[in-house]
Structure formats: structure tokens, C-alpha cells
Protein backbone atom coordinates (compact mmCIF):
# COMPACT_ATOMS: atom_id res chain seq x y z
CA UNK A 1 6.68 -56.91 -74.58
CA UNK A 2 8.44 -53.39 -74.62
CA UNK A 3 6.15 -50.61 -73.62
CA UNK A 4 5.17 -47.84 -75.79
CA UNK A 5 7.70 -44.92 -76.36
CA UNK A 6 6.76 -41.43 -74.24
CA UNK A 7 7.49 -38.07 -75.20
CA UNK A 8 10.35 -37.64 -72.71
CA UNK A 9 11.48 -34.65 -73.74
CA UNK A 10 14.81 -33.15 -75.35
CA UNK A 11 17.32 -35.07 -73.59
CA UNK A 12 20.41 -32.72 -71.95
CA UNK A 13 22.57 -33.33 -69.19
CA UNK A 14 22.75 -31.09 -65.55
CA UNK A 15 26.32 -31.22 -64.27
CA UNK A 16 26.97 -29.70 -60.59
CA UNK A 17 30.28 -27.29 -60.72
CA UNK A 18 32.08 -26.36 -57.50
CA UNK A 19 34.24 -24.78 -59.71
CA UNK A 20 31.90 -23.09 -62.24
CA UNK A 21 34.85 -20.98 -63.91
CA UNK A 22 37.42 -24.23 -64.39
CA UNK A 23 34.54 -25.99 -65.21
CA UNK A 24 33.12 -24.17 -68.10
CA UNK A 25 36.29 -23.56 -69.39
CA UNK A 26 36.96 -27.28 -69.68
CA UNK A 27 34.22 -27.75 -71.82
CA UNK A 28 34.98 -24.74 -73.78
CA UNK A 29 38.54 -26.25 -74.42
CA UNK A 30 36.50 -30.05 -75.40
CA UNK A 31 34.43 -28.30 -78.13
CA UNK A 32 31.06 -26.91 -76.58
CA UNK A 33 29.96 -23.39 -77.14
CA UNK A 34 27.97 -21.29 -74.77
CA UNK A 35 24.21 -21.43 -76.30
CA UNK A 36 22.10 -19.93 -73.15
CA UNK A 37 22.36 -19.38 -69.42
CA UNK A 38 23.01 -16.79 -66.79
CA UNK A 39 27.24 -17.40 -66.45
CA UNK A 40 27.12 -14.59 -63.61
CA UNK A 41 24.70 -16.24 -61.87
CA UNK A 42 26.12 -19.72 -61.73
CA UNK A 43 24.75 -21.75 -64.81
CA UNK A 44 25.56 -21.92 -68.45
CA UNK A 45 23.60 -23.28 -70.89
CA UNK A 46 26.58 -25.52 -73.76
CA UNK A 47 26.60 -27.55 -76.73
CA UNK A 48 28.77 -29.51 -78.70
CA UNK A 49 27.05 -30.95 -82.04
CA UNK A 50 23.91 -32.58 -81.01
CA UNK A 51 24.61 -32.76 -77.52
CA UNK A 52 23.47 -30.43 -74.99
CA UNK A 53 24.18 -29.88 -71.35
CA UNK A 54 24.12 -27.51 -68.45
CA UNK A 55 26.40 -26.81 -65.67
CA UNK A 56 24.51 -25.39 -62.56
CA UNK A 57 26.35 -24.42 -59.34
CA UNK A 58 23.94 -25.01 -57.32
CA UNK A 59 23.23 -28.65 -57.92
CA UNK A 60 24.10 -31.07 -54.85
CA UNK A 61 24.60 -34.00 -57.81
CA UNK A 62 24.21 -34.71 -61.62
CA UNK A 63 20.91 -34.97 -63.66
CA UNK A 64 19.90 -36.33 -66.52
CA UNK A 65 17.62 -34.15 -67.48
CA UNK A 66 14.38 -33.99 -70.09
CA UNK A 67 12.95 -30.96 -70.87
CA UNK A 68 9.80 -29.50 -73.00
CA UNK A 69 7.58 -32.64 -73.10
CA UNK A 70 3.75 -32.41 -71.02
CA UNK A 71 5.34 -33.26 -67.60
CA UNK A 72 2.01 -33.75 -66.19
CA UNK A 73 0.69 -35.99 -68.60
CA UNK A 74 4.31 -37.98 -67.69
CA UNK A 75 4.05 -38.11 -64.51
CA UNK A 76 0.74 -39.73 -64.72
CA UNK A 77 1.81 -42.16 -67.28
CA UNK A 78 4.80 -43.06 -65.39
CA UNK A 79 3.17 -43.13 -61.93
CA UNK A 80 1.00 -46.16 -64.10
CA UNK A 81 3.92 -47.44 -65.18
CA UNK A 82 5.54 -47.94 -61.38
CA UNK A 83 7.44 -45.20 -61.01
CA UNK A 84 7.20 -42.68 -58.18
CA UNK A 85 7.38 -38.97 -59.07
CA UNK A 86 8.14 -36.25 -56.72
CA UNK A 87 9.45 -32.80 -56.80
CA UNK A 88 11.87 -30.46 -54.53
CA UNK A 89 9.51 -27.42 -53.30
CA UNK A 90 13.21 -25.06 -53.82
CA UNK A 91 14.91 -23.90 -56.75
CA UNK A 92 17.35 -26.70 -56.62
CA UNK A 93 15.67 -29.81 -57.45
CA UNK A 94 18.49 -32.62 -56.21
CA UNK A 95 17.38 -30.99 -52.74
CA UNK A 96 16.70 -33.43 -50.02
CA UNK A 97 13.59 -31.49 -49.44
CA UNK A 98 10.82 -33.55 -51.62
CA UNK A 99 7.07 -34.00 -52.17
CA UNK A 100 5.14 -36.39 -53.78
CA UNK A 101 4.03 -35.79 -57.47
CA UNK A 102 5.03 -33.18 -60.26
CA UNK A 103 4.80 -28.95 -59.55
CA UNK A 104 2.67 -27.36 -61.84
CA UNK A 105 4.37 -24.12 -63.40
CA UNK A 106 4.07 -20.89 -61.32
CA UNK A 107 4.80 -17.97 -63.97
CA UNK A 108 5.33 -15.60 -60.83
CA UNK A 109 8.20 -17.57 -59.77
CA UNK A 110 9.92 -17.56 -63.50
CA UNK A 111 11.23 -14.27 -65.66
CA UNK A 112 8.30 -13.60 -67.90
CA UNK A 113 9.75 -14.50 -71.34
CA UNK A 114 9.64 -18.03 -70.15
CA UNK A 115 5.83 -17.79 -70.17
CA UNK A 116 4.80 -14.73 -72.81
CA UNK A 117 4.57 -15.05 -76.45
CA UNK A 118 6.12 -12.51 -78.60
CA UNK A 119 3.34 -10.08 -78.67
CA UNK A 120 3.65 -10.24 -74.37
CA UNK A 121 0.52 -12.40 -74.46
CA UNK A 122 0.58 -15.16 -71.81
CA UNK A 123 1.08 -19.11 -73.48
CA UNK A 124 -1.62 -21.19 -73.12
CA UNK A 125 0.24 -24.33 -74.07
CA UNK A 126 -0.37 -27.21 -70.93
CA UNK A 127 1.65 -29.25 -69.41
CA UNK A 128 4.51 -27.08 -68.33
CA UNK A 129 5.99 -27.77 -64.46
CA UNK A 130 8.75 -30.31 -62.82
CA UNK A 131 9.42 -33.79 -61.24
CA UNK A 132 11.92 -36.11 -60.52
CA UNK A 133 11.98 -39.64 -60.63
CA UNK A 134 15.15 -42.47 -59.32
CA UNK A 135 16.17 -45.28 -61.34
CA UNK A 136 17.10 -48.29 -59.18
CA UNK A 137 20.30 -46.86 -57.84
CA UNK A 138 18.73 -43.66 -56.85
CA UNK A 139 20.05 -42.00 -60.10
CA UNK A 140 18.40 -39.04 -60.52
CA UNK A 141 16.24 -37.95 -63.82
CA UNK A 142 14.39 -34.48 -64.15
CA UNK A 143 11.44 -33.68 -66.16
CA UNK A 144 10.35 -30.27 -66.68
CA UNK A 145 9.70 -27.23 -69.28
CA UNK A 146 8.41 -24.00 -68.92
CA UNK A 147 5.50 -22.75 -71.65
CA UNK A 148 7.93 -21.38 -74.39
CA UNK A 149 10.05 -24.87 -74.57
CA UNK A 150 6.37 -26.65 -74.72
CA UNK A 151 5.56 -24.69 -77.65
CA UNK A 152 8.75 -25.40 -79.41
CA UNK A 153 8.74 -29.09 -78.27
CA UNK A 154 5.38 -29.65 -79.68
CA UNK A 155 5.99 -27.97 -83.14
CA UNK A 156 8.73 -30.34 -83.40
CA UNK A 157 12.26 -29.07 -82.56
CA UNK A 158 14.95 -31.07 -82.35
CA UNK A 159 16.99 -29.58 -79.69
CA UNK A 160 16.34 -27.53 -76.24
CA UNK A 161 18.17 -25.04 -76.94
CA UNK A 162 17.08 -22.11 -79.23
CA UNK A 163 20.59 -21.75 -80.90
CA UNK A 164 21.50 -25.24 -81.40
CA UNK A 165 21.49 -26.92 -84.63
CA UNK A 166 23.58 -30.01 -84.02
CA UNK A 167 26.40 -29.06 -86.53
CA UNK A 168 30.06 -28.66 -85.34
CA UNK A 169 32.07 -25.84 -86.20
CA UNK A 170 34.98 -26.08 -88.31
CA UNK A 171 37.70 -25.05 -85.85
CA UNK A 172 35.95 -27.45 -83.05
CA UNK A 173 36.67 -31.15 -82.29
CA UNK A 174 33.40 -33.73 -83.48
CA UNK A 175 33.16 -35.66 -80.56
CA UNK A 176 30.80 -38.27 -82.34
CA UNK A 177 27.66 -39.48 -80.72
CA UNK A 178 26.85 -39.92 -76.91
CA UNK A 179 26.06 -42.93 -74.88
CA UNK A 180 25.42 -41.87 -71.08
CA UNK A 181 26.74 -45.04 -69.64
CA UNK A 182 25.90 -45.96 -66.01
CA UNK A 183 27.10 -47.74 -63.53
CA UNK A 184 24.22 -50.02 -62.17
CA UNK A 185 24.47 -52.91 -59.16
CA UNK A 186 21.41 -55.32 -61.09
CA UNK A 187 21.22 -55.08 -64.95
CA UNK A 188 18.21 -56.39 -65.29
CA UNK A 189 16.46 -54.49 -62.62
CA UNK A 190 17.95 -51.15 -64.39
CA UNK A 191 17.01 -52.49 -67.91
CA UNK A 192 13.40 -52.92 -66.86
CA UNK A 193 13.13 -49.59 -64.81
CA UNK A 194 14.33 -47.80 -67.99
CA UNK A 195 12.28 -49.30 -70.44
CA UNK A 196 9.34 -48.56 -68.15
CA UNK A 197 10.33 -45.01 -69.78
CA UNK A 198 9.81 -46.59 -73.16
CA UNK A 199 13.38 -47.39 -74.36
CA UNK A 200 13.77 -50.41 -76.13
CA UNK A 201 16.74 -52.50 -75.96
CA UNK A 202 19.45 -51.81 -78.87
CA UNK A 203 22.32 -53.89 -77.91
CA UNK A 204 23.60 -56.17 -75.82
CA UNK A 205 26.99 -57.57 -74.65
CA UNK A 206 26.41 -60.74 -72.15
CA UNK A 207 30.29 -60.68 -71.33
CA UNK A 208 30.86 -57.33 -70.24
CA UNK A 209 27.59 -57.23 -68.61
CA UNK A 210 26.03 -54.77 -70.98
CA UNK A 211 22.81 -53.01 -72.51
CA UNK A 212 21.98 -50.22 -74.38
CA UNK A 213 18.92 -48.84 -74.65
CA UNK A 214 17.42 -45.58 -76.43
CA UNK A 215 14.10 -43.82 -78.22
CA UNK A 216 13.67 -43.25 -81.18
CA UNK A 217 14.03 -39.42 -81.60
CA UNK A 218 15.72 -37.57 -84.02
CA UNK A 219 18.27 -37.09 -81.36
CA UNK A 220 17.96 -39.88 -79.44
CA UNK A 221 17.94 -40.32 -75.51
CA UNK A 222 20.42 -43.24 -75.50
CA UNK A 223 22.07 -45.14 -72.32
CA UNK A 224 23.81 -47.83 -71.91
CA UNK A 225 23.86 -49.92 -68.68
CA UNK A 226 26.53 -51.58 -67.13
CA UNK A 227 26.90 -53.58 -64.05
CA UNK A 228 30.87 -54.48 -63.77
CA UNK A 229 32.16 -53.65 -60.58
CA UNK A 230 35.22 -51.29 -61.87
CA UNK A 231 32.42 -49.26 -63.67
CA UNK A 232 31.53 -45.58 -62.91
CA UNK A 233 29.41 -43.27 -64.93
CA UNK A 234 30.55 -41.64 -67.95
CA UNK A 235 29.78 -39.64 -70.79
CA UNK A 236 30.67 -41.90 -73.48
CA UNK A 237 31.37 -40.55 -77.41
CA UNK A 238 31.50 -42.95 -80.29
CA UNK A 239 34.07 -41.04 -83.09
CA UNK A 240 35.29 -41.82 -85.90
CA UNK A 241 38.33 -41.40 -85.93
CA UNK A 242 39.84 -42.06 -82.67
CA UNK A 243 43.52 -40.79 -82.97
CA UNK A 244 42.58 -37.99 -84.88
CA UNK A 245 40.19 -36.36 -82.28
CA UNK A 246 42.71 -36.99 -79.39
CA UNK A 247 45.57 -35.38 -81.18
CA UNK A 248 42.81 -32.48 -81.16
CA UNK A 249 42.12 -32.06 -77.48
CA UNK A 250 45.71 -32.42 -77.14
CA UNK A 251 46.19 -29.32 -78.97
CA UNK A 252 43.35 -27.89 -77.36
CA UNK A 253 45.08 -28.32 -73.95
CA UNK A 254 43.62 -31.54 -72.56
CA UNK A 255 45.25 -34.07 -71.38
CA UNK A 256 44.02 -37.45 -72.72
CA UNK A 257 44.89 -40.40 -71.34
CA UNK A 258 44.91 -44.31 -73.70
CA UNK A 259 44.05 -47.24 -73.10
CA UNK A 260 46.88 -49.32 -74.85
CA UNK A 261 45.19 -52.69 -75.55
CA UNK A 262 41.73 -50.96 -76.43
CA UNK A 263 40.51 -48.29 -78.52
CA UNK A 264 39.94 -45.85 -75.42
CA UNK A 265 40.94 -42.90 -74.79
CA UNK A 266 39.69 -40.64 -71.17
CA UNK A 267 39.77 -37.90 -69.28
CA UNK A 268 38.15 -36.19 -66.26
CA UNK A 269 36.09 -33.04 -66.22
CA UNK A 270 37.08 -30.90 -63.12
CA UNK A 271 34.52 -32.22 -60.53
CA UNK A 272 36.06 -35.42 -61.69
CA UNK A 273 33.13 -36.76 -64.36
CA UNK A 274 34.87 -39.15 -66.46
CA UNK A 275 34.25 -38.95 -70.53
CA UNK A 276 35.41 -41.48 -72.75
CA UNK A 277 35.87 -41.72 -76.39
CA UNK A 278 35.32 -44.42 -78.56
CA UNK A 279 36.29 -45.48 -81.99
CA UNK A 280 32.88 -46.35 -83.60
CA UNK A 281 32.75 -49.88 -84.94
């Protein structure tokens, strides 16, 4: 019987850079504008229609990330649910460095618009902090928000950042809707860990060894699992029209590679994160 849904949170994605520069001109080039961040400090806040993301230079690995829900409340509900949450004591939180259960917010160790109102009053809105959890194959997911993204969270925003909308641009490619696929060693085992979270099973493909799950948010948190041995993670878009968004990229720079007997196409980010596109059934 699946378990009920959570408020998880906006769901983005934390990419480590070791080359920020390369690296956030990459993205630039695949269609995501700059929506928030601190680029001279090593972290840049990007979006491409209703997906977000952040690359951080100071990660040690990826995140998935979900931000603004009551991460206290979660971490009790998913500590009942099996799950073990910690937190990293630092300011990087894929540090080896951990303790058990979720870090309440500390406004003296944030900038203050994080935790004021607009008349400078403090927010009084619980449930901000951080914690981590690991899915069985130690894949990392972060939970946290800071007062201002609870407030927007609860009144019902759809996306974590302030200046995203979820429309594309004219002049940028639509890179269709993403599926963070993983690579997992026991399907079944990664199915149930995940629906501990309150996804629900959407579709499944016995011969390729395949399930995808999501919520049912107005943009959805949405993975699919897959335990094939040639498998890695990927950022996975489902367009609609295949050729025409890789004659796009091409123009945009990108080199795109295709998958001749399938309708594939790939490439690698610079800290070699493969993304795939699709052509929607």
C-alpha cells in the first residue's frame, strides 16, 4: 500500500563544479539563465523552464536537493518511516563530517534577508534548518530552507527560486520535462526506499529493468530507477521534438552526440554529468 505523499519540498538539483566558469557557461549555452546566487563566490543559482538547479564549488558530490518544506517535521516523519537523517555540522553538507538528526536554523550563521520580512522584522514561520538522508546506494538527498523560502513554500509557490516562472524564452532551447534517472544495484530495494518518501510508482518497464516514480506537485519531483549494469546517472529530458532541439544546441555550440538505432541523443556537462534527451512518446 503506497504511503502517503510528504511535502518534500521544491525539487532542484546541486551539481559540484571544479570548473565553476566552464561549467556555468555550459549551461548557459544548454538554455538556463542565471536566476540567484553569489557567481563570485562559487555558486549560481539557474533555470531552464521548470527546472531548477545549482552549481556549488564547494560540493565534494551531487545532490538532489529539496528545499522550503518543514524539515523538522520531515525528518521526524521520515525517521518513522526508516530512514536515518543526519546533517554535516560545516557549510558543505556532502562533508564526511556528520551528526545524527536535522540542524535547526541559526539566523546568525545566514545573511539576514534569509530570515527578516520586508519591514526587517524577524519570520516566525517553523520548520526552517537541514538534513541529509542516503538512498540505498548512498545517493545523497538534502532537505533544507531558510524562513523566507518557508513562507513562500507554504503560500504555495511553485518554484524555489524567486524569478522563476517555468516559461522558456523565445531565443532558448525547450528542453522538455526532466526525469533524474539513477543508476541503482537492487530495483526493488531503491523503489521501496523512495516511496518511503511518498512517490508512487508511474511506470514500469520489466525488460530494461525500469521504474519511475514521482509526487504529485505542480512541478513534480520525478525519478526514474534503473538497475542495468551499463547505467550511470543522468539528467534525462523528454522533448518533443527530438531533431529539432539538437539542431539547436548544435547551433548553440554543443556538441551532441545520437544514438542511431534509438531516439537518443547525449552529451556531457564539464565534470562529466551525462544529460540525455528524449523524444516524448
Amino acid at each position: 500500500m503506497a504511503l502517503p505523499p510528504l511535502e518534500l519540498g521544491w525539487f532542484t538539483l546541486c551539481i559540484r563544479t571544479g570548473s565553476f566558469a566552464a561549467t556555468r557557461a555550459f549551461y548557459e549555452a544548454l538554455g538556463f539563465r542565471l536566476t540567484g546566487g553569489q557567481p563570485e563566490q562559487g555558486w549560481a543559482a539557474m533555470a531552464s523552464g521548470t527546472t531548477e538547479l545549482t552549481l556549488m564549488s564547494f560540493l565534494q558530490a551531487n545532490l538532489i536537493n529539496l528545499r522550503g518544506g518543514n524539515v523538522i517535521d520531515l525528518a521526524e516523519a521520515l525517521s518513522d518511516r526508516g530512514c536515518d537523517p543526519f546533517h554535516s555540522p560545516g557549510f558543505d553538507p556532502t562533508s564526511t563530517e556528520r551528526q545524527a538528526g536535522p540542524r535547526r536554523f541559526d539566523p546568525d550563521q545566514w545573511p539576514s534577508e534569509f530570515s527578516l520580512d520586508r519591514q526587517g522584522r524577524p519570520i516566525t514561520q517553523p520548520g526552517a534548518g537541514d538534513f541529509l538522508i542516503a538512498d540505498p546506494d548512498g545517493k545523497l538527498l538534502y532537505f533544507d530552507s531558510v524562513p523566507l523560502e518557508r513562507v513562500r513554500f507554504e503560500a504555495g509557490e511553485r518554484f524555489a527560486g524567486e524569478h522563476v516562472d517555468g516559461s522558456v524564452a523565445a531565443d532558448q532551447p525547450d528542453l522538455g520535462r526532466l526525469v533524474l534517472r539513477l543508476s541503482v544495484s537492487d530495483l526493488e530495494a531503491s523503489r521501496e526506499f523512495y516511496e518511503r518518501l511518498g512517490l508512487e510508482e508511474r511506470r514500469r518497464d520489466r525488460k530494461s529493468r525500469y521504474i519511475e516514480l514521482g509526487n504529485a506537485l505542480d512541478v513534480p519531483f520525478v525519478i526514474g530507477l534503473c538497475s542495468e549494469p551499463d547505467e550511470t546517472d543522468a539528467m534525462t529530458f523528454e522533448c518533443d521534438d527530438l531533431d529539432r532541439l539538437v539542431t539547436r544546441l548544435e547551433e548553440r555550440g554543443l556538441q551532441v552526440g545520437r544514438e542511431p538505432a534509438r531516439p537518443i541523443a547525449r552529451l556531457e556537462d564539464p565534470e562529466g554529468n551525462p544529460i540525455l534527451f528524449v523524444q516524448r512518446a
